[in-house]
Protein backbone atom coordinates (compact mmCIF):
# COMPACT_ATOMS: atom_id res chain seq x y z
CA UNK A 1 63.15 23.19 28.05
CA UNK A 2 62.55 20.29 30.50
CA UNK A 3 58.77 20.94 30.19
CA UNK A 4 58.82 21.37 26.23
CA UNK A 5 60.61 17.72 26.50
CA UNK A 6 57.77 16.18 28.80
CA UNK A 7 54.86 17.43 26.85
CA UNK A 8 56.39 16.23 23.60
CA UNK A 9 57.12 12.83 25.47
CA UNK A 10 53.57 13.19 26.99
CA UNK A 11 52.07 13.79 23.64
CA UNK A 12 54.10 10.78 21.82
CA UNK A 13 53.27 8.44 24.56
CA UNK A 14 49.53 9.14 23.93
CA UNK A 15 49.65 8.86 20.33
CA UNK A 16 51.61 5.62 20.52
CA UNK A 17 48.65 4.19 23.03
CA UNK A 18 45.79 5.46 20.44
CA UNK A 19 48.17 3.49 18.18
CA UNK A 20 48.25 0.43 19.89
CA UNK A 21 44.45 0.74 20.75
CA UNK A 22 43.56 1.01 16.75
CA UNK A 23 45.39 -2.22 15.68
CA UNK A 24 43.95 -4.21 18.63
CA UNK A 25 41.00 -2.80 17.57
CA UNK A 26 41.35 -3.62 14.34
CA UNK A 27 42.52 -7.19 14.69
CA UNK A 28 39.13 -7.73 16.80
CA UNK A 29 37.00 -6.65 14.06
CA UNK A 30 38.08 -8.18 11.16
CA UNK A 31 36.23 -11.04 10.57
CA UNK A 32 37.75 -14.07 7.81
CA UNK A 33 35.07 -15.31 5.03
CA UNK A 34 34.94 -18.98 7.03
CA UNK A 35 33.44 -16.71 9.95
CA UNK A 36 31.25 -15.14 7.98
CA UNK A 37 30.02 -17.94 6.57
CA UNK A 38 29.52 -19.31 9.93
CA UNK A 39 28.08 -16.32 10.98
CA UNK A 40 25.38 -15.95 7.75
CA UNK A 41 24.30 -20.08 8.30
CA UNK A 42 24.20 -19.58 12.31
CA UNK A 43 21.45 -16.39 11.51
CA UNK A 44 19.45 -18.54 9.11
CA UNK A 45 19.32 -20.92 11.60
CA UNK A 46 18.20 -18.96 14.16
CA UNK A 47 15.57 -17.44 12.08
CA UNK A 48 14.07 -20.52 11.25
CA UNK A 49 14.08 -21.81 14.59
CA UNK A 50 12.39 -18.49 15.75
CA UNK A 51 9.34 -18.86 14.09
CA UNK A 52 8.46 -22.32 15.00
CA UNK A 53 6.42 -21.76 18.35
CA UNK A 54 5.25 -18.53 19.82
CA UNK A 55 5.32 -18.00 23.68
CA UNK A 56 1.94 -17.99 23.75
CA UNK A 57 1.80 -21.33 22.11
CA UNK A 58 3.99 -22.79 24.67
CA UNK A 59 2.45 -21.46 27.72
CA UNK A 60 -1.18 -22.40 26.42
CA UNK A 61 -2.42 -25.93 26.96
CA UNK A 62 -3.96 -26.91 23.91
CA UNK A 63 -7.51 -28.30 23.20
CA UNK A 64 -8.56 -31.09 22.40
CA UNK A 65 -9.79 -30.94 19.33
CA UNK A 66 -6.67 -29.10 18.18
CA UNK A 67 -4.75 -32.01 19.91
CA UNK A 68 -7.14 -34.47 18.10
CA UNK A 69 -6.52 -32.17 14.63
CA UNK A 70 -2.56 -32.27 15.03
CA UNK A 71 -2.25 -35.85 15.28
CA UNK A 72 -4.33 -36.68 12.53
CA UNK A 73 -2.25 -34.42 10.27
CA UNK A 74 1.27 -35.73 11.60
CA UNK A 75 -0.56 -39.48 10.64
CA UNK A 76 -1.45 -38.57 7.66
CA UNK A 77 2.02 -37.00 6.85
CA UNK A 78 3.94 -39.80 7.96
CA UNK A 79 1.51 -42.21 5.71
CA UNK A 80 2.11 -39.93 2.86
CA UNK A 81 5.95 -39.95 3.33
CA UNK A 82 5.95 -44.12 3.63
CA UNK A 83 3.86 -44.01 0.32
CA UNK A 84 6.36 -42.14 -1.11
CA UNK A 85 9.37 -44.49 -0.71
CA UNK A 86 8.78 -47.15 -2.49
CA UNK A 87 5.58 -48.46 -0.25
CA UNK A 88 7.13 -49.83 2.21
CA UNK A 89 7.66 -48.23 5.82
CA UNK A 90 11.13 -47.65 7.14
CA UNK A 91 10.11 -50.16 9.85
CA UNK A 92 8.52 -52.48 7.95
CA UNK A 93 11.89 -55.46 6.80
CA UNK A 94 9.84 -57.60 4.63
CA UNK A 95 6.22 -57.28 4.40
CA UNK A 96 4.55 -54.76 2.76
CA UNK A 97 1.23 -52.57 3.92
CA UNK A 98 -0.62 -53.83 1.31
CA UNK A 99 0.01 -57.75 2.50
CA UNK A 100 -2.32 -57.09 4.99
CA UNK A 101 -6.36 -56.50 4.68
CA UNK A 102 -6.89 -53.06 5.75
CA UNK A 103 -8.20 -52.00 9.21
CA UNK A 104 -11.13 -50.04 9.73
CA UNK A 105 -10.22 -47.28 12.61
CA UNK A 106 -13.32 -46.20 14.83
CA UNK A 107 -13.93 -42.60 14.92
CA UNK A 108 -12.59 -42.12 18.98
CA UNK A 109 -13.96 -38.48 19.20
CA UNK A 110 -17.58 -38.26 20.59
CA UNK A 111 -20.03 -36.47 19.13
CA UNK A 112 -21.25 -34.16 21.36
CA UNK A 113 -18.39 -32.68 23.21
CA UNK A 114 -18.96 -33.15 27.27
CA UNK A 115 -20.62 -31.01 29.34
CA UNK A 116 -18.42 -28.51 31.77
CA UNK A 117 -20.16 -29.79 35.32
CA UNK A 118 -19.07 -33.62 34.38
């Protein structure tokens, strides 16, 4: 009888354990709709961010005509954008752009790009 009473002790002992194990469990996996909210906003987030700049971008020194390209599109986006509220430049605390005459910018690029043994 003594061994009938150990295994049945044995066996309770485990189930309690597997018990114990599946409501820990369960208290680590259930997840409150704050956190998943959380969670959903963090993933968009990290999507976006993911397909800003590859690694090949990064690692790559860029040209200078692409250099030259960029720049003129981030000016022209940022002229756009001060057009848009209310013609005046955040910067800008009294005057306004079209106070001024308007400047004539020189084309800086050269023509003929320069040769390799320079």
């Amino acid at each position: 009888m003594d061994g009938l009473f150990l295994f049945v002790l044995f066996a309770a002992f485990l189930l309690l354990a597997a018990h114990l194990v599946w409501r820990y469990w369960a208290v680590l996996t259930t997840v409150s709709p704050e956190e998943e909210r959380l969670e959903k906003r963090l993933a968009a987030l990290n999507e976006h961010q993911a397909h800003r700049y590859s690694d090949e971008e990064l690692a790559a020194p860029i040209s200078e005509e692409d250099a030259w390209r960029l720049m003129v599109e981030r000016g022209r986006r940022i002229a756009q954008r001060e057009r848009s509220t209310d013609n005046r430049p955040r910067h800008c605390t009294g005057r306004c752009l079209t106070d001024r005459p308007p400047r004539l910018l020189l084309d800086r690029r050269t023509a003929v790009p320069p040769s390799d043994d320079e």
